[in-house]
Protein backbone atom coordinates (compact mmCIF):
# COMPACT_ATOMS: atom_id res chain seq x y z
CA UNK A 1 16.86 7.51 -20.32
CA UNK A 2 20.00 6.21 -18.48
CA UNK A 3 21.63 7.37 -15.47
CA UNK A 4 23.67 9.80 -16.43
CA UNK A 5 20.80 11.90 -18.66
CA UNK A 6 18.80 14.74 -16.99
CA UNK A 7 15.01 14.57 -17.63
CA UNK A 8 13.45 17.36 -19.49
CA UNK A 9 11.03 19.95 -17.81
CA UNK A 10 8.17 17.37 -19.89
CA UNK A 11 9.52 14.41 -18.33
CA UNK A 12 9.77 15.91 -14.98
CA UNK A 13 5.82 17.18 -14.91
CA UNK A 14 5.14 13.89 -16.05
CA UNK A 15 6.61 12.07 -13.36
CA UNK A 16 5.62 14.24 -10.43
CA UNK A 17 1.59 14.10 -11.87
CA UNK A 18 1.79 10.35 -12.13
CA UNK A 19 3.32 10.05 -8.54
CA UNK A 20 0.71 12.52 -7.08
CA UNK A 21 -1.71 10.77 -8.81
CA UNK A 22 -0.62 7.48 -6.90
CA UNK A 23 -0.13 9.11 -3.58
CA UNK A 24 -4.00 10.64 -3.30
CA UNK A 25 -4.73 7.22 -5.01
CA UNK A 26 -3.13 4.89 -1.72
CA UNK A 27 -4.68 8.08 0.60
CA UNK A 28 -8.22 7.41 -0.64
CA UNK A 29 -7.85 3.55 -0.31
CA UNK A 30 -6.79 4.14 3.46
CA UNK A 31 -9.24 6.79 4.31
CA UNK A 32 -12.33 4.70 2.89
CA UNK A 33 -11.30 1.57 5.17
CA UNK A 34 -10.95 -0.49 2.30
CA UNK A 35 -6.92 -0.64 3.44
CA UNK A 36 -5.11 0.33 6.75
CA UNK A 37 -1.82 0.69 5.00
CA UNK A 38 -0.75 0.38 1.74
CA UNK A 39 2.74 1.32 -0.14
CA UNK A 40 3.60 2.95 -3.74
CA UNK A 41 6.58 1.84 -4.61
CA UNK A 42 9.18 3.16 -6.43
CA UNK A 43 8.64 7.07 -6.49
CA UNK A 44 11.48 9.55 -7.99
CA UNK A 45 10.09 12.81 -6.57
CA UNK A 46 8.01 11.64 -3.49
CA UNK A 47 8.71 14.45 -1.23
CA UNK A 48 7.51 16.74 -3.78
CA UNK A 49 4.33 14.97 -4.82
CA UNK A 50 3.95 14.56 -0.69
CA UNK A 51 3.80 18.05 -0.17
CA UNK A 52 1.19 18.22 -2.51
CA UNK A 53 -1.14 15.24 -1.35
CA UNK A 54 -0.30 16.19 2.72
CA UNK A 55 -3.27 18.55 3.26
CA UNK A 56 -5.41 16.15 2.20
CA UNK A 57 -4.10 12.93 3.98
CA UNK A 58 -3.92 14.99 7.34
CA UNK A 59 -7.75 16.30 6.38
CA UNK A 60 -8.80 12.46 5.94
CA UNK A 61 -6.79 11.32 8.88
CA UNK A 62 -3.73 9.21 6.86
CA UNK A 63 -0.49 9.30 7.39
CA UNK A 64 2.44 8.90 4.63
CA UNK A 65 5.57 8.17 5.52
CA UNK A 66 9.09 7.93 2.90
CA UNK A 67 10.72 4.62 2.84
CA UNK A 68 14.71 4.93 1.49
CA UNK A 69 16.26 2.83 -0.43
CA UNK A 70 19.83 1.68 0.13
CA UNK A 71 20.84 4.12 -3.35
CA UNK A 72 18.48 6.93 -2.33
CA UNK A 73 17.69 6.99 -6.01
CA UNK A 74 13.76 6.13 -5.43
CA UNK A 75 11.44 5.89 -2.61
CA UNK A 76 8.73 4.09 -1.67
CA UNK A 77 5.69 5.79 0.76
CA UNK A 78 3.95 4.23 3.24
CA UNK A 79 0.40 5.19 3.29
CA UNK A 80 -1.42 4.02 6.83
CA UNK A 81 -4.04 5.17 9.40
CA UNK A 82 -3.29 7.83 11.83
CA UNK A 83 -3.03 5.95 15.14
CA UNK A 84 -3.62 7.28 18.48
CA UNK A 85 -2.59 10.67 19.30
CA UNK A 86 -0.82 13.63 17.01
């Protein structure tokens, strides 16, 4: 697919699946204390997938936060310990 295309409704459930299945992926690493931070890299629809994977990361004590790129067009997600209070 190239810029300019649209993804399909297929494409789209793909994507968001794949991506949640990285984001509970990095919170699991990060809860078990094998990691205290890792990053996926690269999402297209992180603050969807997020929204799904937040109840647990807040329930295991792990925090993700979105890292921008300079086109917006992707994001990466910081996934780290929760560290000291709130």
């Amino acid at each position: 697919m190239n810029a300019t295309e649209r993804p399909n409704a297929d494409e789209t459930e793909r994507t968001i699946d794949r991506e949640i299945e990285l984001l509970t992926s990095a919170v699991r690493l990060v809860a078990s204390g094998a990691a205290t931070a890792t990053t996926v890299a690269g999402l297209q629809l992180a603050e969807a997938a997020m929204l799904v994977v937040a109840p647990m990361a807040r329930e295991h004590g792990v925090v993700m936060d979105m890292l921008w790129g300079p086109d917006e067009r992707a994001c990466d997600v910081r996934v780290h310990e929760r560290t000291g209070e709130g």
